[in-house]
Every structure is written in structure tokens, then in C-alpha cells.
C-alpha atoms as a PDB file:
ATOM      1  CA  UNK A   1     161.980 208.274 117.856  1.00  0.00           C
ATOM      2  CA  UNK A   2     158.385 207.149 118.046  1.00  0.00           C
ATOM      3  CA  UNK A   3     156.840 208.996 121.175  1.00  0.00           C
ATOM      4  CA  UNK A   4     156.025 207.369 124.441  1.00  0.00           C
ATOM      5  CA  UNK A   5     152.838 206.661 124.664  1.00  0.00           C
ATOM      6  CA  UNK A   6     152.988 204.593 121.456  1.00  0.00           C
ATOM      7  CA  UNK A   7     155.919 202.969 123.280  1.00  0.00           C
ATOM      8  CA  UNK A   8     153.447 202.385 126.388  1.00  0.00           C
ATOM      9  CA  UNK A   9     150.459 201.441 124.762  1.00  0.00           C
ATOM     10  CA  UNK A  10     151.751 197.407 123.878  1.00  0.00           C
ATOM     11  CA  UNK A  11     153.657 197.268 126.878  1.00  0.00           C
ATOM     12  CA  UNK A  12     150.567 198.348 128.673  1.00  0.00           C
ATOM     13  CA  UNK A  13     148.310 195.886 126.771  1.00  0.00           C
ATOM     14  CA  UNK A  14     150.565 192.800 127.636  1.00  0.00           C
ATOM     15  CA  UNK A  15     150.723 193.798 131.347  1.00  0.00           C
ATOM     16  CA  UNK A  16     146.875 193.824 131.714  1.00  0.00           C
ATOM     17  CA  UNK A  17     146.502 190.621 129.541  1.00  0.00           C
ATOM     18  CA  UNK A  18     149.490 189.177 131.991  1.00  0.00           C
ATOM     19  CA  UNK A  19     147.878 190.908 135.026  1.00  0.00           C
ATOM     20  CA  UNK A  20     144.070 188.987 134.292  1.00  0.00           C
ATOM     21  CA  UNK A  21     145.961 185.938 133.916  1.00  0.00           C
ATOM     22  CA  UNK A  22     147.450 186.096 136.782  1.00  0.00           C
ATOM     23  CA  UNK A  23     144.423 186.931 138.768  1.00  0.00           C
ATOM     24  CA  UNK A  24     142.266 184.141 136.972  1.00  0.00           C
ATOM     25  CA  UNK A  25     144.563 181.400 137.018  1.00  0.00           C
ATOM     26  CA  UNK A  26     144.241 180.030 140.886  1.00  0.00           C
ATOM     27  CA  UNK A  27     139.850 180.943 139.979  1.00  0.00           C
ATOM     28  CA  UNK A  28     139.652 178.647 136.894  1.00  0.00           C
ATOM     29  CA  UNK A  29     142.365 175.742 138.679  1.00  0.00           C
ATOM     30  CA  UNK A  30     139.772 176.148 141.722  1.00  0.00           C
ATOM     31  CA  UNK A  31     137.211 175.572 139.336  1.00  0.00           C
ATOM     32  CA  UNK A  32     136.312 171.227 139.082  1.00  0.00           C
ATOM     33  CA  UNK A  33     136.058 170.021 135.281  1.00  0.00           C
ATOM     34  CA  UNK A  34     132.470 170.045 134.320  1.00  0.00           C
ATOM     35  CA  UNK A  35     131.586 166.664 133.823  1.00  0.00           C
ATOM     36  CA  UNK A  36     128.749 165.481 131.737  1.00  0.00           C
ATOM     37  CA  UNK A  37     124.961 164.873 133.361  1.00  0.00           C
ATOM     38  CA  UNK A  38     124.384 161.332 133.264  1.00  0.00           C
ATOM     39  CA  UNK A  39     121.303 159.998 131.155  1.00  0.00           C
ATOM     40  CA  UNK A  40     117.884 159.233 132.930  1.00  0.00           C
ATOM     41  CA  UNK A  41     117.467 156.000 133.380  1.00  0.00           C
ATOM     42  CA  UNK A  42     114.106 154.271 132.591  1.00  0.00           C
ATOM     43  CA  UNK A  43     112.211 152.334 134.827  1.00  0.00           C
ATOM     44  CA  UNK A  44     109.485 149.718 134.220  1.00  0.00           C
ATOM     45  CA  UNK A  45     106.413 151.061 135.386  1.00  0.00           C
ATOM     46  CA  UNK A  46     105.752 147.638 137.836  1.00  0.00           C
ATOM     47  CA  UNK A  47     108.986 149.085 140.089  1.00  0.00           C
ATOM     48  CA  UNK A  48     107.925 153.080 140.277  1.00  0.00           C
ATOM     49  CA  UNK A  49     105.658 151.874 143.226  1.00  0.00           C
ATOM     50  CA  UNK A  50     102.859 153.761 145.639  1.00  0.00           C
ATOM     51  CA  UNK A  51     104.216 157.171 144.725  1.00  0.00           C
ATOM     52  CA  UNK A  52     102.988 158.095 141.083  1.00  0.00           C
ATOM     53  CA  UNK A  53     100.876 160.364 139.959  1.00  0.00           C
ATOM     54  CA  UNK A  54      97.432 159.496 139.776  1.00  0.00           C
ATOM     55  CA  UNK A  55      95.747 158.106 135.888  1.00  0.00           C
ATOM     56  CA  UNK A  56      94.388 161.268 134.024  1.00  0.00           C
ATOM     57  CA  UNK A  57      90.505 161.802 133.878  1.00  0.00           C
ATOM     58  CA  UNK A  58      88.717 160.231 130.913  1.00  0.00           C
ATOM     59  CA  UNK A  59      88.388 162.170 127.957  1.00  0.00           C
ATOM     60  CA  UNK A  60      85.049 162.783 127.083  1.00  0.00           C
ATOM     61  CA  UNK A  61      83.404 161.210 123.767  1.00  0.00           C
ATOM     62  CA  UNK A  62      81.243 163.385 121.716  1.00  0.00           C
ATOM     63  CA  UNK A  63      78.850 161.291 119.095  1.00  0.00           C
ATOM     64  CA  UNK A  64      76.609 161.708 116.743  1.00  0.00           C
ATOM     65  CA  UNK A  65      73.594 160.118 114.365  1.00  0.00           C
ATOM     66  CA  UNK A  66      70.295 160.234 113.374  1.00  0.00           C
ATOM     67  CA  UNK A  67      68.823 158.800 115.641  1.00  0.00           C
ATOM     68  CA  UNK A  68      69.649 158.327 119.890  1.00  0.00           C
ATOM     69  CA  UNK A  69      67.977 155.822 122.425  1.00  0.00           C
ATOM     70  CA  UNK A  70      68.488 153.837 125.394  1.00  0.00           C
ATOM     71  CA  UNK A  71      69.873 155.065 128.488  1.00  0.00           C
ATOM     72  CA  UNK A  72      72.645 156.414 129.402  1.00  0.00           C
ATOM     73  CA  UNK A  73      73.825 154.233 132.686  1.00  0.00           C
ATOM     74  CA  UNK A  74      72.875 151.070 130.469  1.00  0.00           C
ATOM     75  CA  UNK A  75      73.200 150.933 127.021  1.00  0.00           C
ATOM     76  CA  UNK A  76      73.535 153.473 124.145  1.00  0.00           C
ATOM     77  CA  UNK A  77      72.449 152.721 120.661  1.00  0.00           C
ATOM     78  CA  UNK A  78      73.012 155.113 117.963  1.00  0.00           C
ATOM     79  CA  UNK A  79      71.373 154.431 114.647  1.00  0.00           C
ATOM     80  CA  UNK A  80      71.921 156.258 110.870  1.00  0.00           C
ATOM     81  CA  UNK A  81      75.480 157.303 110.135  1.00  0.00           C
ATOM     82  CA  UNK A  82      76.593 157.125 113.740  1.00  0.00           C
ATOM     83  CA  UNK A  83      79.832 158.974 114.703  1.00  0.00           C
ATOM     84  CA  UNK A  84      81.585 158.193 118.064  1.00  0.00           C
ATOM     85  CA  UNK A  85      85.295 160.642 118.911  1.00  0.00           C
ATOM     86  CA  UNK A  86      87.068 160.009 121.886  1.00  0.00           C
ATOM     87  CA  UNK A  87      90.863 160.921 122.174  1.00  0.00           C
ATOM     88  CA  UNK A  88      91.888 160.718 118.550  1.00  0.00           C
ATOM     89  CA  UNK A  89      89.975 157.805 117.211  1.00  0.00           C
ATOM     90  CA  UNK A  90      86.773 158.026 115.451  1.00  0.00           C
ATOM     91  CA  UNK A  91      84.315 155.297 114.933  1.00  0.00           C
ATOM     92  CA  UNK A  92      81.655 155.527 112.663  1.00  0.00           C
ATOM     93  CA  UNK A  93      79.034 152.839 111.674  1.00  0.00           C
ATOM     94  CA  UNK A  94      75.069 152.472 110.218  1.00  0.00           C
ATOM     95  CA  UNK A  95      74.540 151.242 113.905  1.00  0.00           C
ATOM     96  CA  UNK A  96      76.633 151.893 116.978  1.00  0.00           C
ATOM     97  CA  UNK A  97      75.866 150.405 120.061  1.00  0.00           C
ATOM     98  CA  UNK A  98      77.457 151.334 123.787  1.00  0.00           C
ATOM     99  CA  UNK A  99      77.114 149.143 126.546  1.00  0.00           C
ATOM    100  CA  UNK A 100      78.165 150.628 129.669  1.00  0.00           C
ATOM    101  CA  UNK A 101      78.575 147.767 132.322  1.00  0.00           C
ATOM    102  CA  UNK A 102      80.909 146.039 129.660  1.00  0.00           C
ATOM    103  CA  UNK A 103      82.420 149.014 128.130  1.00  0.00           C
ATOM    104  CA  UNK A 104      81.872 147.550 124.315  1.00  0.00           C
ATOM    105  CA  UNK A 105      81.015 148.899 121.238  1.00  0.00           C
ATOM    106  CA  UNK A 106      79.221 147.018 118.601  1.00  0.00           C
ATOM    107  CA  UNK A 107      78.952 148.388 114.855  1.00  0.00           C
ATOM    108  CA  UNK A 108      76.829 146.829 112.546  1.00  0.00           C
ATOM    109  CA  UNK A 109      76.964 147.930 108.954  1.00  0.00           C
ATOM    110  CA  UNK A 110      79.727 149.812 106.963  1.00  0.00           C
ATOM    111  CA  UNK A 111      82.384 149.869 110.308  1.00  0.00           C
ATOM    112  CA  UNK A 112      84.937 151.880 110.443  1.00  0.00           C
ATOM    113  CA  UNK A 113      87.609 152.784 112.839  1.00  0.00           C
ATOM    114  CA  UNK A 114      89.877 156.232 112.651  1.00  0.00           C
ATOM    115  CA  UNK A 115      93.256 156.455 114.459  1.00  0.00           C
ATOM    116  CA  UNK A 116      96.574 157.880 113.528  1.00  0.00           C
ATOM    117  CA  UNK A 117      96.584 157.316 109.999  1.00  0.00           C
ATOM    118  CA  UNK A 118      95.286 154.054 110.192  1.00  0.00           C
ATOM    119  CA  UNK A 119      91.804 153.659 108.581  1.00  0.00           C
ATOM    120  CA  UNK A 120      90.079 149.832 109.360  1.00  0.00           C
ATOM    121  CA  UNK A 121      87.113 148.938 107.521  1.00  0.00           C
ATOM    122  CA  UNK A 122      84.540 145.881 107.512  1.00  0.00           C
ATOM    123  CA  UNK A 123      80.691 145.432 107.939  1.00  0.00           C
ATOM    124  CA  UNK A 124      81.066 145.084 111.676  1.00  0.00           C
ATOM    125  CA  UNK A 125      83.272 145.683 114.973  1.00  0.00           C
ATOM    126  CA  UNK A 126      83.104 144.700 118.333  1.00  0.00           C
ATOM    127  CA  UNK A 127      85.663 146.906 119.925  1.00  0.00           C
ATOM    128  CA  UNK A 128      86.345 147.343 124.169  1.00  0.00           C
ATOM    129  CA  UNK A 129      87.121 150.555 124.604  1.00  0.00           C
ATOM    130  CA  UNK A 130      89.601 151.089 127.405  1.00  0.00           C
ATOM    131  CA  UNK A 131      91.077 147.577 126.843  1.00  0.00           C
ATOM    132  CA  UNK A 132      91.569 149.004 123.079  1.00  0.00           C
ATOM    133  CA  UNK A 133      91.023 145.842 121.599  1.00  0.00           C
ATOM    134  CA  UNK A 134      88.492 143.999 119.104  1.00  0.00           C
ATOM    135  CA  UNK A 135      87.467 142.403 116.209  1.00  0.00           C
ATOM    136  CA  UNK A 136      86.207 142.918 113.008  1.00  0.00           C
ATOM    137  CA  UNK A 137      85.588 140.241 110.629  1.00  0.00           C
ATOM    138  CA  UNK A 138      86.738 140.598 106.927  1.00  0.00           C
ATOM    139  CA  UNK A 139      88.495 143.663 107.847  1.00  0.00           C
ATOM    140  CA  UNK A 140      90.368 145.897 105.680  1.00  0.00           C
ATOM    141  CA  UNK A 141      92.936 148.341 106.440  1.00  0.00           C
ATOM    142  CA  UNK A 142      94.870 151.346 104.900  1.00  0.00           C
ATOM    143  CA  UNK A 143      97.900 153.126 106.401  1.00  0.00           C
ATOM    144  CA  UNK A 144      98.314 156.907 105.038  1.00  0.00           C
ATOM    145  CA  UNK A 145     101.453 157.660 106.718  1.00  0.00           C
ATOM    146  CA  UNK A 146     103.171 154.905 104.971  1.00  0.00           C
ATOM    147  CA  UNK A 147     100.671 154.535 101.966  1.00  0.00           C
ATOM    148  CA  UNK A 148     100.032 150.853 102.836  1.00  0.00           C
END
């Protein structure tokens, strides 16, 4: 005859697992079904109204050349491998030329515009810099992240 507690261990072992189901049962019923979150919806940015949060500062624009003048409330003209960087694009030019009251930047000579991969050449730009938009005549154009 095997002994007892051998006899009592599996009959002891089914009573507890019986037991915790029996105690957990009405807590998990209780419990609702967790259902799914639902996904954001997006909004056009015309129907978010008064309460957003405010435009971020400018980004300064560090630059760079040979040679500086003008002044800075007015107009900005740098001259001899000029280098303007502001928030990921570079421009660089022989001449670069800021006006402030129309926020444009003219490039005469060797233009070229740096952003995201995207390299734009010509001989000159005339680029508007918060509208990010321009022109440059008998531009050229090279993607790297695509090799195009």
C-alpha cells in the first residue's frame, strides 16, 4: 500500500486548483471583456480651432562667406562661397542675398539648395523662405535616397 501522504498529495493538489477556481470564477465573470481602444481620429487643422498650441519659435540660421555687408533689419548680402543653414536645408551660392522686409533669398552664381536628400542646382535661385517656395532657372536636381 502506497502511504498516505502520497495518497493526499494529488487529492490535495486538485482541491486547491478546484478551491482557486472557485474563488476566481464570480472575479473574472465580474470582470467586462476588454475591448479594443479605438483609433485617433485625425482632424484637419482648419476645425482644431482657438485652442492649439502656439507655432514654435524660429530656428535660427547660421551663415557663412567671405565677405558680410548690409544691415541686418534691411538687407543681407553675403559674397564668396556663401553658406546659409536653417532647419535642415543648406543654401550655398557665389552671392547670397537676404532681404528682410520680403523674406527672399537671391543666389547668383553656382546655386545650390540642400534638403533631405534632395540636392538642386542652377546658376541662380530666388527662394522665400517661410513660404518655402522659388525658382531657379535651368535647374538640376539629384535625389540620393532614391538615386534619381
Amino acid at each position: 500500500m502506497r502511504p498516505l501522504r502520497r495518497l493526499a498529495q494529488p487529492f490535495l493538489r486538485r482541491w486547491l486548483i478546484a478551491s482557486a477556481n472557485a474563488l476566481l470564477a464570480p472575479v473574472v465573470q465580474a470582470q467586462p471583456a476588454a475591448e479594443p481602444a479605438p483609433a485617433p481620429l485625425l482632424r484637419l487643422e482648419r476645425s482644431l480651432g482657438v485652442g492649439r498650441a502656439a507655432a514654435p519659435a524660429p530656428t535660427p540660421a547660421f551663415a557663412r562667406a567671405a565677405r558680410l555687408q548690409g544691415a541686418l533689419q534691411e538687407c543681407v548680402e553675403l559674397i564668396g562661397d556663401a553658406e546659409v543653414r536653417r532647419e535642415g536645408t543648406v543654401l550655398r551660392g557665389d552671392r547670397i542675398r537676404y532681404t528682410v522686409a520680403t523674406d527672399e533669398v537671391q543666389i547668383e552664381g553656382n546655386a545650390r539648395v540642400f534638403r533631405d536628400g534632395t540636392v538642386f542646382t542652377g546658376p541662380s535661385l530666388r527662394f522665400f523662405v517661410d513660404a518655402a517656395r522659388g525658382e531657379m532657372p535651368q535647374a538640376s536636381f539629384s535625389y540620393a535616397p532614391r538615386q534619381g
